[in-house]
PDB file of N, CA and C in Angstrom:
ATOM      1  N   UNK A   1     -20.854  27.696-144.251  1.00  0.00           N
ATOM      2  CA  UNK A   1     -20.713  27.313-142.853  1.00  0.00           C
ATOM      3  C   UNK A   1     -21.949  27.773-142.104  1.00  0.00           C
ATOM      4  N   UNK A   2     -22.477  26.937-141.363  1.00  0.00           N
ATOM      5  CA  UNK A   2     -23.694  26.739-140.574  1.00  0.00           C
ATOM      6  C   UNK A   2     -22.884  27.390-139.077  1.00  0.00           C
ATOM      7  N   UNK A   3     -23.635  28.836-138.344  1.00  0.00           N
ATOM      8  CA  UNK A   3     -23.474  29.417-137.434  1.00  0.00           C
ATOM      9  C   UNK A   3     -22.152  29.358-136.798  1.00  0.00           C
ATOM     10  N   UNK A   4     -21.543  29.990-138.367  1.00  0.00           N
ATOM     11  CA  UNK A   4     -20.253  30.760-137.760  1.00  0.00           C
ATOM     12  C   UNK A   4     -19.286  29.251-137.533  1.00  0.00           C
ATOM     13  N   UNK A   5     -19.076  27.816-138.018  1.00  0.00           N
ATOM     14  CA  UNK A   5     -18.318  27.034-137.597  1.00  0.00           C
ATOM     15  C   UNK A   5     -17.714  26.382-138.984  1.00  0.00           C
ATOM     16  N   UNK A   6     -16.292  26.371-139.143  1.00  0.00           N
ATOM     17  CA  UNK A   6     -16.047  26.002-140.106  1.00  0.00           C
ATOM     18  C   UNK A   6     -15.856  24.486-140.224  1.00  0.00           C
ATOM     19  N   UNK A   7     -17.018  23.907-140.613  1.00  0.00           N
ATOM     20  CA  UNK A   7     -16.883  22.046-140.241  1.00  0.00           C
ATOM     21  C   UNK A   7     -15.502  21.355-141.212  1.00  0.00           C
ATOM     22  N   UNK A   8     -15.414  22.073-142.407  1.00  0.00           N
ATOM     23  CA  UNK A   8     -14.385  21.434-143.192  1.00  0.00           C
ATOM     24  C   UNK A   8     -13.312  21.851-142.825  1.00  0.00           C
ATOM     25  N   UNK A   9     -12.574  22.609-142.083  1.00  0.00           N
ATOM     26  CA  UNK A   9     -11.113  22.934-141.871  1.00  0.00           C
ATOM     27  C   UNK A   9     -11.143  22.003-140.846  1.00  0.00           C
ATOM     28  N   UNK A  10     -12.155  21.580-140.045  1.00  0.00           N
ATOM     29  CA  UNK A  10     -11.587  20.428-138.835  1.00  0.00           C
ATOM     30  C   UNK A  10     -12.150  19.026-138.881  1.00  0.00           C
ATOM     31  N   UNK A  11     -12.394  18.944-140.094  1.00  0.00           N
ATOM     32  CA  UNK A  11     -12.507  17.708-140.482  1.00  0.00           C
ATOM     33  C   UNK A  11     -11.240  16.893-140.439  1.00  0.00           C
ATOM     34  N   UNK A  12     -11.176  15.863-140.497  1.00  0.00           N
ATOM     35  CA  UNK A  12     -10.184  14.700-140.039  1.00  0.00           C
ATOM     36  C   UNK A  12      -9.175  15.466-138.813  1.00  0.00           C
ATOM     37  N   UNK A  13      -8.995  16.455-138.047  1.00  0.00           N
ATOM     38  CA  UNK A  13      -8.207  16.389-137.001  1.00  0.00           C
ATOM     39  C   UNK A  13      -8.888  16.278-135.642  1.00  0.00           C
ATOM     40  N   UNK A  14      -9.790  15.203-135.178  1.00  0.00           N
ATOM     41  CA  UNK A  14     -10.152  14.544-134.200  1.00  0.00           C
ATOM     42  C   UNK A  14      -9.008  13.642-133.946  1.00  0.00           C
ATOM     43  N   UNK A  15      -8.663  14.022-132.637  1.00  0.00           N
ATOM     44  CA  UNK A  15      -8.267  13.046-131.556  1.00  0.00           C
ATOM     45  C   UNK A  15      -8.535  12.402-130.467  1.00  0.00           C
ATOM     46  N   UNK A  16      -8.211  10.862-130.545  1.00  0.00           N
ATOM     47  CA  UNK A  16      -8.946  10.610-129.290  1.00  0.00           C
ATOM     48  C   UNK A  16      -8.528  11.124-127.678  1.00  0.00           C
ATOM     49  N   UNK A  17     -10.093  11.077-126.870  1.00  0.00           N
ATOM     50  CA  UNK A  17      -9.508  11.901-125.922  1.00  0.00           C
ATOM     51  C   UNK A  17      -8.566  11.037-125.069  1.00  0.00           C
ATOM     52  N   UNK A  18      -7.509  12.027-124.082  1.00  0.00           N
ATOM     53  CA  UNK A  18      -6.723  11.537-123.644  1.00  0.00           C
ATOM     54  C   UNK A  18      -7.006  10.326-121.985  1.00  0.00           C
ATOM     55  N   UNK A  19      -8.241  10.434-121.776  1.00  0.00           N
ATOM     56  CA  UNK A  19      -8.762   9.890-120.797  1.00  0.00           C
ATOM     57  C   UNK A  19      -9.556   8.622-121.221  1.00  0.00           C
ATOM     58  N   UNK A  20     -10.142   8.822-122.682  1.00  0.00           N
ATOM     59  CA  UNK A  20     -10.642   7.266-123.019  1.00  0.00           C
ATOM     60  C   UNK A  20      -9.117   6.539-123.259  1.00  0.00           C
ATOM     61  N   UNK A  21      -8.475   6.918-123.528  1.00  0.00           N
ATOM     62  CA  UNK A  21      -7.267   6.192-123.772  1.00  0.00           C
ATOM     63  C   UNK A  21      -6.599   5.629-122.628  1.00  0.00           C
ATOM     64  N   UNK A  22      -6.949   6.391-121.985  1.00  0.00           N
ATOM     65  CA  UNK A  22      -6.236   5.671-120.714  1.00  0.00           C
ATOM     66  C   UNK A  22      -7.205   4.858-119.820  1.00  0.00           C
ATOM     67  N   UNK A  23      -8.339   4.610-120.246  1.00  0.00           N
ATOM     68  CA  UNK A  23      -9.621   3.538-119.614  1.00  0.00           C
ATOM     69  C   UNK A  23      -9.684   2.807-120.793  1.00  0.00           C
ATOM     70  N   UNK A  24      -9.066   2.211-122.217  1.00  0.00           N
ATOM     71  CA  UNK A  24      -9.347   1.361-122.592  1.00  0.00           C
ATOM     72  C   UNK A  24      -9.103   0.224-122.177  1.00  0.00           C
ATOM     73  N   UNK A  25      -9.544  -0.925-122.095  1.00  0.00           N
ATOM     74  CA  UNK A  25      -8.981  -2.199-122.033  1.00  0.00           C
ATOM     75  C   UNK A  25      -7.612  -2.395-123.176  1.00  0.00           C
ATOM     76  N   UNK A  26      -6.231  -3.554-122.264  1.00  0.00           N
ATOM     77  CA  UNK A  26      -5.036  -3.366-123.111  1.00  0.00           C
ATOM     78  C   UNK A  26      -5.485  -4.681-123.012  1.00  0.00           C
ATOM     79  N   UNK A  27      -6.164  -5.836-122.234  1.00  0.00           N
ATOM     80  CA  UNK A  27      -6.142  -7.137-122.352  1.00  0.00           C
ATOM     81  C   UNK A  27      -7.169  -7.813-122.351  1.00  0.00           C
ATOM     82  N   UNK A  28      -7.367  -8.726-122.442  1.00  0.00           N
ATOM     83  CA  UNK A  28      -8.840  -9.503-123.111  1.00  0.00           C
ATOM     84  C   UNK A  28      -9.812  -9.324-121.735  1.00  0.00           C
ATOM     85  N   UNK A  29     -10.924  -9.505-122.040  1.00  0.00           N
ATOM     86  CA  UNK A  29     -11.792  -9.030-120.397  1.00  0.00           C
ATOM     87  C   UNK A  29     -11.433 -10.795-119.734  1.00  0.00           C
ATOM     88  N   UNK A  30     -11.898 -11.908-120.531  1.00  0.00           N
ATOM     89  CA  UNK A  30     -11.742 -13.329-119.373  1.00  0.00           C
ATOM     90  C   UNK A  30     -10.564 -13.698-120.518  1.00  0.00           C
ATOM     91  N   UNK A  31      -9.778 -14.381-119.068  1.00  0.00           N
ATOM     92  CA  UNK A  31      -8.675 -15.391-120.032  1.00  0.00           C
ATOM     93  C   UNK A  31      -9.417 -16.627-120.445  1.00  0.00           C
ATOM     94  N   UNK A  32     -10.792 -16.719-120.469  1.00  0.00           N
ATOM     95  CA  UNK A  32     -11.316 -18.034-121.114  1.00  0.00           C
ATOM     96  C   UNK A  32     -11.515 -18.391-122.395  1.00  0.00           C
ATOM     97  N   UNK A  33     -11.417 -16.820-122.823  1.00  0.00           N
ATOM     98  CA  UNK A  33     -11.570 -16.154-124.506  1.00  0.00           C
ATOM     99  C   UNK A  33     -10.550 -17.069-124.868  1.00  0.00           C
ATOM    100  N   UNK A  34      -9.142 -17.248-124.504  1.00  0.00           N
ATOM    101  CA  UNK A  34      -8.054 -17.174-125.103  1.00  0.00           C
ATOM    102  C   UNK A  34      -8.447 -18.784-126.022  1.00  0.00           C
ATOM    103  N   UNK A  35      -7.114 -18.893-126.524  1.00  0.00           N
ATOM    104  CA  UNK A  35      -7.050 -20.352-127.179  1.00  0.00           C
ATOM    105  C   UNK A  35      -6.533 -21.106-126.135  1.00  0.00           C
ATOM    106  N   UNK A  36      -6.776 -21.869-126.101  1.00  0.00           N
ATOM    107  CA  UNK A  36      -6.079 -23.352-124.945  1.00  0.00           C
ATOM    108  C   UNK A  36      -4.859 -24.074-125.639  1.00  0.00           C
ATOM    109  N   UNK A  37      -4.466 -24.307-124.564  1.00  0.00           N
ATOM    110  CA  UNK A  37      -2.946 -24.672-124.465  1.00  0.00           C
ATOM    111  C   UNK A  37      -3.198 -25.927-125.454  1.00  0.00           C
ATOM    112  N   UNK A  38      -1.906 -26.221-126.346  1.00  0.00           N
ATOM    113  CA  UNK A  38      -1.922 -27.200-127.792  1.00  0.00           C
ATOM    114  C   UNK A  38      -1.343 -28.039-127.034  1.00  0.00           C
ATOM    115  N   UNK A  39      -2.287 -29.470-126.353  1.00  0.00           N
ATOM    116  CA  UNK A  39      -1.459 -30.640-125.951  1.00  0.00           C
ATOM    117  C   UNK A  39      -0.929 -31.518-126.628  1.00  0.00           C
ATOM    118  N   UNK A  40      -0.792 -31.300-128.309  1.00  0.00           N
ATOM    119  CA  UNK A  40       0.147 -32.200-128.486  1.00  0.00           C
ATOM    120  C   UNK A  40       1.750 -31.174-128.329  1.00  0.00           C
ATOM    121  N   UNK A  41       1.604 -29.832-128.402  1.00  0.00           N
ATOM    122  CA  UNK A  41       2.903 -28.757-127.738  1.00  0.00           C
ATOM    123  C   UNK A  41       2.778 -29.193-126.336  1.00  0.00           C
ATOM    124  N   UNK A  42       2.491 -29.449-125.131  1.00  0.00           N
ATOM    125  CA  UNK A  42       2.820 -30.410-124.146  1.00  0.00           C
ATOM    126  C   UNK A  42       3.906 -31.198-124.168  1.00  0.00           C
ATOM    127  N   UNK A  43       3.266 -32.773-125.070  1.00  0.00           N
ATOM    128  CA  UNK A  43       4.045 -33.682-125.369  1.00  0.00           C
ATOM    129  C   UNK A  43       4.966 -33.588-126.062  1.00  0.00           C
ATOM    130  N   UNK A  44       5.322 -32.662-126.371  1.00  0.00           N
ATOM    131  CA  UNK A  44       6.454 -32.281-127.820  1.00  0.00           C
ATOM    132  C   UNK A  44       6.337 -32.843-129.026  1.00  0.00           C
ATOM    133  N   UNK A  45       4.827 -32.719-129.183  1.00  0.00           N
ATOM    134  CA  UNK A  45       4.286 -33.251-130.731  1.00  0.00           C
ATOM    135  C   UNK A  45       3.670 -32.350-131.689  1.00  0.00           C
ATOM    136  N   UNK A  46       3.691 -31.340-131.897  1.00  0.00           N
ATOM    137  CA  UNK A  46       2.906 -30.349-132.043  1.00  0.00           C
ATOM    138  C   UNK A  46       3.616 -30.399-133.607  1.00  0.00           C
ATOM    139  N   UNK A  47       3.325 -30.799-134.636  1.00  0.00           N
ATOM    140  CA  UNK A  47       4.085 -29.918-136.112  1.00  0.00           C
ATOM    141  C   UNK A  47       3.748 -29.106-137.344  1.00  0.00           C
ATOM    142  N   UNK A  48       2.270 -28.268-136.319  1.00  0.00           N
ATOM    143  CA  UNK A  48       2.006 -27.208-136.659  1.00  0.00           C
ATOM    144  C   UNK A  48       2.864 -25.844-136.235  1.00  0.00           C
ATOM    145  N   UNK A  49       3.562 -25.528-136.086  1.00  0.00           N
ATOM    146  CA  UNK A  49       4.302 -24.232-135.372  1.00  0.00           C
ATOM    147  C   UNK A  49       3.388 -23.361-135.140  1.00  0.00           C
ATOM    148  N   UNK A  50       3.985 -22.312-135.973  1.00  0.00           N
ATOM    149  CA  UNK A  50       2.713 -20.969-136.067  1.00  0.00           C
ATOM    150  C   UNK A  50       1.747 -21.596-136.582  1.00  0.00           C
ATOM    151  N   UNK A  51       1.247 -22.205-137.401  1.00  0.00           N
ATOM    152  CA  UNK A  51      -0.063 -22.633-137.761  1.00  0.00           C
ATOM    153  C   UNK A  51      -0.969 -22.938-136.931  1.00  0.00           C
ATOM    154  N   UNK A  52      -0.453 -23.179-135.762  1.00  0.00           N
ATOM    155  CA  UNK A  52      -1.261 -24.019-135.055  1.00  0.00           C
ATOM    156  C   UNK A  52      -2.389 -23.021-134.271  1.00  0.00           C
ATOM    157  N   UNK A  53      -3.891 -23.124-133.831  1.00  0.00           N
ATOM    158  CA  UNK A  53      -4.403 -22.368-133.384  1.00  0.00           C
ATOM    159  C   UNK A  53      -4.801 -22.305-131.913  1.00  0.00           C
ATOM    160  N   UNK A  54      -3.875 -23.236-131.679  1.00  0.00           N
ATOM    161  CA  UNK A  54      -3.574 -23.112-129.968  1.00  0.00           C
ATOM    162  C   UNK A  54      -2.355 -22.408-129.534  1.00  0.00           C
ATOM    163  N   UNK A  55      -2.288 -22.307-128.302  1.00  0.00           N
ATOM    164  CA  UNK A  55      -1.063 -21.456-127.011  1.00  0.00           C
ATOM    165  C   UNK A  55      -0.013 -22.892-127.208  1.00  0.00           C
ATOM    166  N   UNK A  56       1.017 -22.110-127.612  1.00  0.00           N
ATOM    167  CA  UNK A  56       2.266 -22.977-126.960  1.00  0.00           C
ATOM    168  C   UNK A  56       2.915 -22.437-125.954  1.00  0.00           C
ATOM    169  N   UNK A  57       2.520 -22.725-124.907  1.00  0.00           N
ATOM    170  CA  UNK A  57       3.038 -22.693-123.493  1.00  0.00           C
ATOM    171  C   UNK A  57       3.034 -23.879-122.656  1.00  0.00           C
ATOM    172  N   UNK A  58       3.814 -23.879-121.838  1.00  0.00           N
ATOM    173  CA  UNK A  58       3.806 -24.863-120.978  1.00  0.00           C
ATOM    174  C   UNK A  58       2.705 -24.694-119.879  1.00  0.00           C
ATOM    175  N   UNK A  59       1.734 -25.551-119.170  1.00  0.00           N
ATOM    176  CA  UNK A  59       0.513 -25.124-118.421  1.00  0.00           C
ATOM    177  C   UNK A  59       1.573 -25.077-116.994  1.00  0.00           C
ATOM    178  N   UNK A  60       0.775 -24.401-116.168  1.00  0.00           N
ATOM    179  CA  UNK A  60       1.627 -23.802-114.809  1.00  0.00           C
ATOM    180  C   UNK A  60       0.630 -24.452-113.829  1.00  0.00           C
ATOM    181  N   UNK A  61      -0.906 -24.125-113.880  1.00  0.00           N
ATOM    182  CA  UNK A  61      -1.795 -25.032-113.288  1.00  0.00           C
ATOM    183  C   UNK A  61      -2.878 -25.497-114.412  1.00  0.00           C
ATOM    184  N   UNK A  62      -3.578 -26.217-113.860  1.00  0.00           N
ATOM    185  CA  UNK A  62      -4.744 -26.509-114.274  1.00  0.00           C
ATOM    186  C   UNK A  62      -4.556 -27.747-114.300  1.00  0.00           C
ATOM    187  N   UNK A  63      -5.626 -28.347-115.108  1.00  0.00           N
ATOM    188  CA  UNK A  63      -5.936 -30.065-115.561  1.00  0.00           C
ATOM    189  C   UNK A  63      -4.317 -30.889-116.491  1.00  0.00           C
ATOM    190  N   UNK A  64      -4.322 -29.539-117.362  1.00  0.00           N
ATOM    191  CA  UNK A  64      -3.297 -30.470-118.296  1.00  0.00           C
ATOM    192  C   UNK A  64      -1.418 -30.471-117.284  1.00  0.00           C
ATOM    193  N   UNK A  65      -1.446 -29.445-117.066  1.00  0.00           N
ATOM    194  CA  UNK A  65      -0.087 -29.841-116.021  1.00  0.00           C
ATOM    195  C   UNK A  65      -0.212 -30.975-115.067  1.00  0.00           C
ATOM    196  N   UNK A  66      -1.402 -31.081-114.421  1.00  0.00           N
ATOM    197  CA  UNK A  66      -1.864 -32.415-113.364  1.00  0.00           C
ATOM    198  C   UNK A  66      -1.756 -33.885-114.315  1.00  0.00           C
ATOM    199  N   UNK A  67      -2.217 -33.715-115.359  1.00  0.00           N
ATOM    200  CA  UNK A  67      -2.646 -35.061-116.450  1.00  0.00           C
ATOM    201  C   UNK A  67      -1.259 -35.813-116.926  1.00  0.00           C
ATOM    202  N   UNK A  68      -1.432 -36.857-116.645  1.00  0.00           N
ATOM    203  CA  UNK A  68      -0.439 -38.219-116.959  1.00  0.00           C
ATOM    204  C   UNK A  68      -0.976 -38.273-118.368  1.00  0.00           C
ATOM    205  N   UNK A  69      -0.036 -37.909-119.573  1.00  0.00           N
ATOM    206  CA  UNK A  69      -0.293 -38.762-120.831  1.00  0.00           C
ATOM    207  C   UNK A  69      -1.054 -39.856-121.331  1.00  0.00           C
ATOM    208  N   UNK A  70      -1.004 -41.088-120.272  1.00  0.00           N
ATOM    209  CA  UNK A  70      -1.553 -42.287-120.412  1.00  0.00           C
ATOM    210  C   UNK A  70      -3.233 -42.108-120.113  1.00  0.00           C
ATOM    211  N   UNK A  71      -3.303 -40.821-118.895  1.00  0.00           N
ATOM    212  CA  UNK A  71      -5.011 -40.968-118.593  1.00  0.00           C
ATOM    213  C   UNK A  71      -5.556 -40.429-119.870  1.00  0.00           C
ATOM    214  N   UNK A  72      -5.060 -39.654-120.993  1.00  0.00           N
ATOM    215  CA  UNK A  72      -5.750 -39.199-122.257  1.00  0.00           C
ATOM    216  C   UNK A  72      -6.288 -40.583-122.924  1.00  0.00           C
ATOM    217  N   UNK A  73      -5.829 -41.840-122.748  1.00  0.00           N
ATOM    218  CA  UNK A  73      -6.267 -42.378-123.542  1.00  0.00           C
ATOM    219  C   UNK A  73      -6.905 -43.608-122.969  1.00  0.00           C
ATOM    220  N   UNK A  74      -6.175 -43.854-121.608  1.00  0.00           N
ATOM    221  CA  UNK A  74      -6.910 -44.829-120.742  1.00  0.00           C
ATOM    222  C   UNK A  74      -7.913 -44.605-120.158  1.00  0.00           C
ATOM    223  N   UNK A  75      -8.183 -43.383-119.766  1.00  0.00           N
ATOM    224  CA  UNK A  75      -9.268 -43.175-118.556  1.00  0.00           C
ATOM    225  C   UNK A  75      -8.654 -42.715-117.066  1.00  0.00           C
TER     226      UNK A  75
END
């Protein structure tokens, strides 16, 4: 032991401190990260379930709650 400190008896009992823990981030920094809402889960077409690598949620705002089915393909 190097000046009197015993490095191997406190080896592996680090804990993190109790103040970074409480400043970590619990949620993504932008919700833009996320995956986007699965519009064929919209239409009730979706028959990927879990597979699928979009949000199955229903949209609350935005474009796809505003969007008529028909403008996806008409214009």
């Amino acid at each position: 032991a190097r000046a009197g400190i015993d490095y191997e008896s406190s080896y592996g009992k680090a804990r993190p401190n109790d103040t970074i823990l409480k400043l970590q981030r619990t949620t993504p920094y932008y919700k833009r990260n996320r995956a986007h809402v699965c519009s064929f889960y919209v239409r009730g077409e979706c028959t990927r379930g879990a597979e699928c690598p979009y949000r199955h949620e229903m949209p609350i705002t935005g474009e796809l709650s505003q969007q008529n089915i028909k403008d996806r393909y008409y214009g």
